[in-house]
N, C-alpha and C. Protein backbone atom coordinates (compact mmCIF):
# COMPACT_ATOMS: atom_id res chain seq x y z
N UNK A 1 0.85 -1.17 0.00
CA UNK A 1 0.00 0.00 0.00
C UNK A 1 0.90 1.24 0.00
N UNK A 2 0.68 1.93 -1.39
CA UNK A 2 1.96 3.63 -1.39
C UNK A 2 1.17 4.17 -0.09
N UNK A 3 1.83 4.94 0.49
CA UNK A 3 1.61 6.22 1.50
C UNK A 3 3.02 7.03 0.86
N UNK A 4 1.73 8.37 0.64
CA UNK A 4 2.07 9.61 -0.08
C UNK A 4 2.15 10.86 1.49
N UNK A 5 3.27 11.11 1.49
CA UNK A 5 3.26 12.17 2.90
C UNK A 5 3.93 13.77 2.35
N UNK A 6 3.10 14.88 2.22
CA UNK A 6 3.26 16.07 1.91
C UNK A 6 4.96 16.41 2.59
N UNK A 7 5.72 16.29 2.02
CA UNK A 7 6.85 16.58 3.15
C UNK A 7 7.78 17.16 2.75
N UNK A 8 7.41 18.18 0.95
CA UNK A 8 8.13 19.53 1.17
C UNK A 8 6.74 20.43 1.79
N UNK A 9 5.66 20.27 2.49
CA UNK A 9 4.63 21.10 2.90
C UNK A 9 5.41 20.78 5.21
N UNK A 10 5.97 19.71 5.12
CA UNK A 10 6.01 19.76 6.18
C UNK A 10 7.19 20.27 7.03
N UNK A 11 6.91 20.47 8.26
CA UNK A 11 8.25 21.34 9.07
C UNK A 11 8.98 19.79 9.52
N UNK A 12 10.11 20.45 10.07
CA UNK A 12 11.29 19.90 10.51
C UNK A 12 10.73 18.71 11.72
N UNK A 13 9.74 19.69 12.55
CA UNK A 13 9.29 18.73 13.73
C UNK A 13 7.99 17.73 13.08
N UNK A 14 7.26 18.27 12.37
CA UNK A 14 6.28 17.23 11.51
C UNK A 14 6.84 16.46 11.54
N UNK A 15 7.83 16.47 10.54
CA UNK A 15 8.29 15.18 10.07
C UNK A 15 9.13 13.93 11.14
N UNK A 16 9.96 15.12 12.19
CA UNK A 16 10.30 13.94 13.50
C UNK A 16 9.39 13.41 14.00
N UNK A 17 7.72 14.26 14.54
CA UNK A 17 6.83 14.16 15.21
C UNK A 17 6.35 12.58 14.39
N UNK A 18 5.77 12.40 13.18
CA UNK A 18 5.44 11.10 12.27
C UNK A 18 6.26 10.05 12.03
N UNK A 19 8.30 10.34 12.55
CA UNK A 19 8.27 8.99 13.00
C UNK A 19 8.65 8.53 14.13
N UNK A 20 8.71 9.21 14.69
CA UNK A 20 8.27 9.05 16.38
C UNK A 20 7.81 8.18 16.25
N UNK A 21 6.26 8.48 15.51
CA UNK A 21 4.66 7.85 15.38
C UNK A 21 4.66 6.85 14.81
N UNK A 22 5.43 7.04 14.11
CA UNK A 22 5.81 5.49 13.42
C UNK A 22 6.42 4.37 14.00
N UNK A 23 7.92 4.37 14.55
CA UNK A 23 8.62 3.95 15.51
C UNK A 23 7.77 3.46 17.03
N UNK A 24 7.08 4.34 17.10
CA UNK A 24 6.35 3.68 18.38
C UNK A 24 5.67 2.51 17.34
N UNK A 25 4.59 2.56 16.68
CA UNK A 25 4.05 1.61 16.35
C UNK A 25 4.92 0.34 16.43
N UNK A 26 6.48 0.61 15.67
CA UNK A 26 6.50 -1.16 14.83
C UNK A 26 7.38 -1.14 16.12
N UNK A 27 7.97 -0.68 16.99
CA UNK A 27 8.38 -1.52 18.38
C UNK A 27 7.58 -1.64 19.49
N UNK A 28 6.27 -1.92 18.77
CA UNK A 28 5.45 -2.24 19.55
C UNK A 28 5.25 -3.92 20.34
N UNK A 29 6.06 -4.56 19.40
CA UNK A 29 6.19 -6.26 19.62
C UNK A 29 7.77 -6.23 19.13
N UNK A 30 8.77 -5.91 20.14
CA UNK A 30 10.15 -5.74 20.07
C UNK A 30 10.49 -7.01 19.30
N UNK A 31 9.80 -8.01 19.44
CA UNK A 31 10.37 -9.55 18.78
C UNK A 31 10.47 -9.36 17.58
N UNK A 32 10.25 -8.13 16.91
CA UNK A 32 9.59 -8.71 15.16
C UNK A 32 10.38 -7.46 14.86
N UNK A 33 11.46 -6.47 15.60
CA UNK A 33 12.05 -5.90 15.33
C UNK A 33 13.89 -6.57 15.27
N UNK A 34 14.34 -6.32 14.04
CA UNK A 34 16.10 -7.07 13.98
C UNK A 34 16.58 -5.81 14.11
N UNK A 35 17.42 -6.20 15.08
CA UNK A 35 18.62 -4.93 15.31
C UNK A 35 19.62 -4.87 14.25
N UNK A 36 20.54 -3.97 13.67
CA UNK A 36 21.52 -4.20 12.42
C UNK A 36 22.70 -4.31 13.16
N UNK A 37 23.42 -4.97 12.25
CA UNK A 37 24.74 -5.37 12.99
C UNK A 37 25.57 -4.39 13.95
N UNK A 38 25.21 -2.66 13.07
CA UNK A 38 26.27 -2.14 13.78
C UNK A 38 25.55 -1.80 15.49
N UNK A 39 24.58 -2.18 15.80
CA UNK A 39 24.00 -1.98 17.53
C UNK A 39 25.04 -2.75 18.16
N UNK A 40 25.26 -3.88 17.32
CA UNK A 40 26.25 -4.87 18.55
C UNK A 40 27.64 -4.37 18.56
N UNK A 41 28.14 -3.92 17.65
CA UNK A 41 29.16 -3.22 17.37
C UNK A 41 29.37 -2.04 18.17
N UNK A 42 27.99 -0.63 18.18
CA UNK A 42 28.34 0.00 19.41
C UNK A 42 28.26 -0.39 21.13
N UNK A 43 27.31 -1.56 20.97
CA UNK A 43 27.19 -1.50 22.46
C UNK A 43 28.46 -2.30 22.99
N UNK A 44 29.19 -2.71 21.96
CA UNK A 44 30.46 -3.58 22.40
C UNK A 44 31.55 -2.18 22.90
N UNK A 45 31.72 -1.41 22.09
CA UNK A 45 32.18 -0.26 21.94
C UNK A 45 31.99 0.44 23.28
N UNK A 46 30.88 0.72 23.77
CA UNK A 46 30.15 1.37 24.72
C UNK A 46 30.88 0.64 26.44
N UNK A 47 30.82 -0.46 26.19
CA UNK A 47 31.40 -1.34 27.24
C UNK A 47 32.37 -1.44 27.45
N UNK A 48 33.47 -1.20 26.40
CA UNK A 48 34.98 -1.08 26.62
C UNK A 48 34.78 0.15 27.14
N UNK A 49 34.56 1.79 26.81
CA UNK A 49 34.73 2.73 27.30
C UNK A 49 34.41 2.51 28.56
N UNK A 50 32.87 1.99 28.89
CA UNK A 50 32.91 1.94 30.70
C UNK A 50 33.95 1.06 31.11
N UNK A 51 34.03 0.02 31.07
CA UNK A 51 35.50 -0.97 31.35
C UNK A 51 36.80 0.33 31.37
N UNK A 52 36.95 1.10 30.60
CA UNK A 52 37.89 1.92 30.76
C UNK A 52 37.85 3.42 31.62
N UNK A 53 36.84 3.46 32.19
CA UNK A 53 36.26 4.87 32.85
C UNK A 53 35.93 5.85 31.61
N UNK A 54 36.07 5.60 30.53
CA UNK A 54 36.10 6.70 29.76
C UNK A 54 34.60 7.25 29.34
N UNK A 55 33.32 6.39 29.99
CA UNK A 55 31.92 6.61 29.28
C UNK A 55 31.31 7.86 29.91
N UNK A 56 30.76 8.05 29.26
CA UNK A 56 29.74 9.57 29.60
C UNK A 56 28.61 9.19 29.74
N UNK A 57 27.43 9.67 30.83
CA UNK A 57 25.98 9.00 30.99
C UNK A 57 25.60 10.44 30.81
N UNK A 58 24.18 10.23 30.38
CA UNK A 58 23.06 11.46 30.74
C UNK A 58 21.50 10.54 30.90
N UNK A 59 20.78 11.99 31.56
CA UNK A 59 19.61 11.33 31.66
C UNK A 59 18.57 11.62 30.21
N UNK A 60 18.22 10.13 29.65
CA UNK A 60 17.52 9.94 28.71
C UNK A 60 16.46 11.22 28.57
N UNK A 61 16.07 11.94 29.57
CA UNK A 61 14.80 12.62 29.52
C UNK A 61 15.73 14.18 28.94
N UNK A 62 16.83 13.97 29.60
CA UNK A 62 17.73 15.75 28.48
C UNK A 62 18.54 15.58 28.04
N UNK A 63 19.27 14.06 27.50
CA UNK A 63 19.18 13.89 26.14
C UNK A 63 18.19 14.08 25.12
N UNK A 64 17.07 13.02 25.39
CA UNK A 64 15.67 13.72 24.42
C UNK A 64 15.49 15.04 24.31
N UNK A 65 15.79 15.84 25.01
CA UNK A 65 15.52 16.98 24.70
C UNK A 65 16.75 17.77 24.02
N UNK A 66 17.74 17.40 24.46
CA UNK A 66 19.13 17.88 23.64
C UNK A 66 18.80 17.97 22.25
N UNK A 67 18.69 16.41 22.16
CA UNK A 67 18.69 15.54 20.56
C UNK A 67 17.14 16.77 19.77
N UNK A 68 15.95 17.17 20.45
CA UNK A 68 15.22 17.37 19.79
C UNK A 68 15.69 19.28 19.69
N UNK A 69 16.18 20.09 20.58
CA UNK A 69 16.77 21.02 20.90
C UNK A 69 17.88 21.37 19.44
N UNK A 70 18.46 20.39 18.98
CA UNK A 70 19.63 20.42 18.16
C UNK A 70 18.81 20.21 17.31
N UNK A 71 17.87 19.20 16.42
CA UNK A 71 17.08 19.19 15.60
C UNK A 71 16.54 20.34 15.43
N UNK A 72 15.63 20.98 16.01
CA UNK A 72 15.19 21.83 15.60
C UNK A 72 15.91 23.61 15.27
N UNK A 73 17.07 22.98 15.37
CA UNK A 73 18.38 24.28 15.14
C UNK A 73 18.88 23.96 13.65
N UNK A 74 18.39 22.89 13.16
CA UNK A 74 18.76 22.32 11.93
C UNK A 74 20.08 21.92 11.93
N UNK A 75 21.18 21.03 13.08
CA UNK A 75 21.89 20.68 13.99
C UNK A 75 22.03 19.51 13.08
């Protein structure tokens, strides 16, 4: 089934806002989602840095907002 989405009519956050909307949907049953190779690749990555003190944490809630903060700066 085509789905046609206006999206030189839409803004910057439209278009994050729809796949948000999207993304929520299909990890809705995590089983039927395949991760791509390179996830295992960073989270291997991710684990040596903590193993080495070198990792950086933040809280998911201002990251999200960082990440959407910088988006909408065209970042």
């Amino acid at each position: 089934m085509p789905i046609t989405l206006p999206l030189k009519k839409m803004t910057r956050n439209d278009k994050l806002r729809a796949m948000e909307a999207i993304w929520a949907d299909l990890s809705r049953d995590e089983s039927k989602v395949d991760a791509p190779a390179w996830h295992g690749e960073a989270l291997q990555e991710a684990e040596r840095l903590v193993k080495q003190g070198k990792a950086k944490f933040s809280d998911w809630e201002d990251a999200k907002k960082r990440i959407h903060r910088k988006a909408s700066k065209g970042l």
